[in-house]
Protein backbone atom coordinates (compact mmCIF):
# COMPACT_ATOMS: atom_id res chain seq x y z
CA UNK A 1 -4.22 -10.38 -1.11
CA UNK A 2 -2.80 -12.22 1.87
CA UNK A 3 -3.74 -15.95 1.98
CA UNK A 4 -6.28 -16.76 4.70
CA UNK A 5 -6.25 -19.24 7.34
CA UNK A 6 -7.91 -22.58 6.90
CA UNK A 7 -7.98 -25.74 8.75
CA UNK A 8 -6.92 -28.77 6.44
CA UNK A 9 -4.56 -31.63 6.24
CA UNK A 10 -0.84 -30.73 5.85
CA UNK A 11 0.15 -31.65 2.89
CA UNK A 12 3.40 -30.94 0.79
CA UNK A 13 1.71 -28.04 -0.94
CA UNK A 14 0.34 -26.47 2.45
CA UNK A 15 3.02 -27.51 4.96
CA UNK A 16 6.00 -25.24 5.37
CA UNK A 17 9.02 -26.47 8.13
CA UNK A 18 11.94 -25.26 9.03
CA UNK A 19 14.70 -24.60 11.69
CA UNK A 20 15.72 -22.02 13.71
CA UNK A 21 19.02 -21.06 15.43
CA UNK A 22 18.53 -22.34 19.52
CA UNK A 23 18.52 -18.46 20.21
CA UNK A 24 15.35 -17.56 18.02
CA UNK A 25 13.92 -20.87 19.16
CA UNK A 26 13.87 -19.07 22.40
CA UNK A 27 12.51 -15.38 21.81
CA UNK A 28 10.21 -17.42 19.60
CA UNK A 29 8.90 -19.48 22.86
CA UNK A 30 8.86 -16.38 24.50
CA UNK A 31 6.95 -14.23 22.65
CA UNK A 32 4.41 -17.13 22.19
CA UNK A 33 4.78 -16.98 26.06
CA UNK A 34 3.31 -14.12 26.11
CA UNK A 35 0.55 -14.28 23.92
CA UNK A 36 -0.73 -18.15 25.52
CA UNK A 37 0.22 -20.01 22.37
CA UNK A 38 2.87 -22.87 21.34
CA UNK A 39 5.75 -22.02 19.68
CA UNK A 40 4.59 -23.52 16.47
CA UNK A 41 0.97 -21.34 16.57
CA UNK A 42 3.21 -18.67 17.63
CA UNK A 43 5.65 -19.23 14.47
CA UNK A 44 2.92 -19.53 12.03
CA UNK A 45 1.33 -16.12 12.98
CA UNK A 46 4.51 -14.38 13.11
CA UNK A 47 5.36 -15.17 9.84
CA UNK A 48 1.59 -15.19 8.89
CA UNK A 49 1.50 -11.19 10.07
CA UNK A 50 5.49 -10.63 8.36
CA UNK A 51 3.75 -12.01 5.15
CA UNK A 52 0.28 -9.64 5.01
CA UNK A 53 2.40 -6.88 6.40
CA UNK A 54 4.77 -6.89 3.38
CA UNK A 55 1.87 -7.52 1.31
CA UNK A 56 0.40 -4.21 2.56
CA UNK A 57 3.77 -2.46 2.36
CA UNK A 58 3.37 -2.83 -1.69
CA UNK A 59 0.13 -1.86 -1.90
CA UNK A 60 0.62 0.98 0.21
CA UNK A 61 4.04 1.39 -2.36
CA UNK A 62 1.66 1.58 -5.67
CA UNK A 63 -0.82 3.76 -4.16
CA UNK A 64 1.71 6.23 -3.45
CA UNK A 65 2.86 5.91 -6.98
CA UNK A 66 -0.43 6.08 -8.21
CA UNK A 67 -1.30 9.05 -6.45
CA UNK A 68 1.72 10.72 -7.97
CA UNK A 69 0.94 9.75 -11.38
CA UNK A 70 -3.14 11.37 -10.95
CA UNK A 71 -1.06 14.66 -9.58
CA UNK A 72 1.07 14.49 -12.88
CA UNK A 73 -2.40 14.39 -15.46
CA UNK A 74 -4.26 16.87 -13.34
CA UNK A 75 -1.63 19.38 -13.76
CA UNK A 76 -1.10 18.16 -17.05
CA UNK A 77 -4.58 18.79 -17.65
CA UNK A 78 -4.84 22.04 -15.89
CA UNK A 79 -1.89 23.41 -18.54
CA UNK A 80 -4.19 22.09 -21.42
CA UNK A 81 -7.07 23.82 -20.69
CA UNK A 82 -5.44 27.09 -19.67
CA UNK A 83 -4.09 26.59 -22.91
CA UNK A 84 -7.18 25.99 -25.20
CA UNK A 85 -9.29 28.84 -23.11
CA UNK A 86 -6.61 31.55 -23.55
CA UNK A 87 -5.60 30.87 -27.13
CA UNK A 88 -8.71 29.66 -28.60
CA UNK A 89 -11.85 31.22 -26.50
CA UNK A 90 -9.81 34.51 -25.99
CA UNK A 91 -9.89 34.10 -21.93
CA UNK A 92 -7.64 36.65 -20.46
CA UNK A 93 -4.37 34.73 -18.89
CA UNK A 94 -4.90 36.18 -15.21
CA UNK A 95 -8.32 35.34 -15.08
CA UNK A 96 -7.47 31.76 -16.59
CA UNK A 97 -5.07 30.97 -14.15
CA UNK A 98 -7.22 31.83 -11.11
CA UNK A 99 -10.01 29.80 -12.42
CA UNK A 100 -7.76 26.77 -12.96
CA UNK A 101 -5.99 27.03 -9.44
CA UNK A 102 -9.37 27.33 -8.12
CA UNK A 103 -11.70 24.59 -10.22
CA UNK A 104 -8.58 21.70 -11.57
CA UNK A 105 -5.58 22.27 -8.94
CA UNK A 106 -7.88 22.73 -5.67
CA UNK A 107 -7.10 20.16 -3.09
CA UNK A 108 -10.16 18.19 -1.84
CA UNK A 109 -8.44 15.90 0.57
C-alpha cells in the first residue's frame, strides 16, 4: 500500500531531491499555480499521486489475473462434476449440462 504522508524531520532516509529540466520547472510552477501550492508541495504530490496510482495499476493488474484464474477452476470444476454425476450417479448428459450452466457457470455479477 502507498506510503502515507507524515510530518517529520527530513532526513537522508525520508528526503528525496532532485532536478528538473528549466522547462518542467515551469509546467511544474504552473500546475502548482493552479492548485495554490509551491512548486515543491506541488512536486511532492505529483509524484506522491504517480506513485499510489502505479501502485493501484498492479493491484488492479493481479485482480484481473486473479479473476481469470477463479474463471479457470469454476469451469474446471463444472467439467468435474458433470463428469462424476453422468458416469457415476447415472445423470442423463442433457439434463447434466443444464443443471451445471445453471447452478456452477451462472454469472452473479
Amino acid at each position: 500500500m502507498p506510503a502515507t504522508s507524515k510530518k517529520s524531520t527530513p532526513t537522508k532516509h525520508n528526503l528525496v531531491q532532485f532536478r528538473l529540466s528549466p522547462g518542467l520547472i515551469e509546467q511544474l510552477e504552473a500546475t502548482g499555480m493552479k492548485s495554490g501550492e509551491e512548486r515543491n508541495e506541488c512536486a511532492k504530490r505529483l509524484v506522491t499521486e504517480a506513485l499510489s496510482l502505479a501502485w493501484l495499476e498492479r493491484l488492479q493488474q493481479r485482480l484481473d489475473e486473479s479473476d481469470g484464474r477463479v474463471e479457470m477452476l469454476r469451469e474446471d470444476l463444472a467439467t468435474t462434476v458433470a463428469l462424476l454425476l453422468v458416469q457415476f450417479a447415472k445423470e442423463d448428459p442433457d439434463r447434466v449440462q443444464k443443471w451445471v450452466r445453471e447452478h456452477l457457470l451462472k454469472r452473479t455479477s
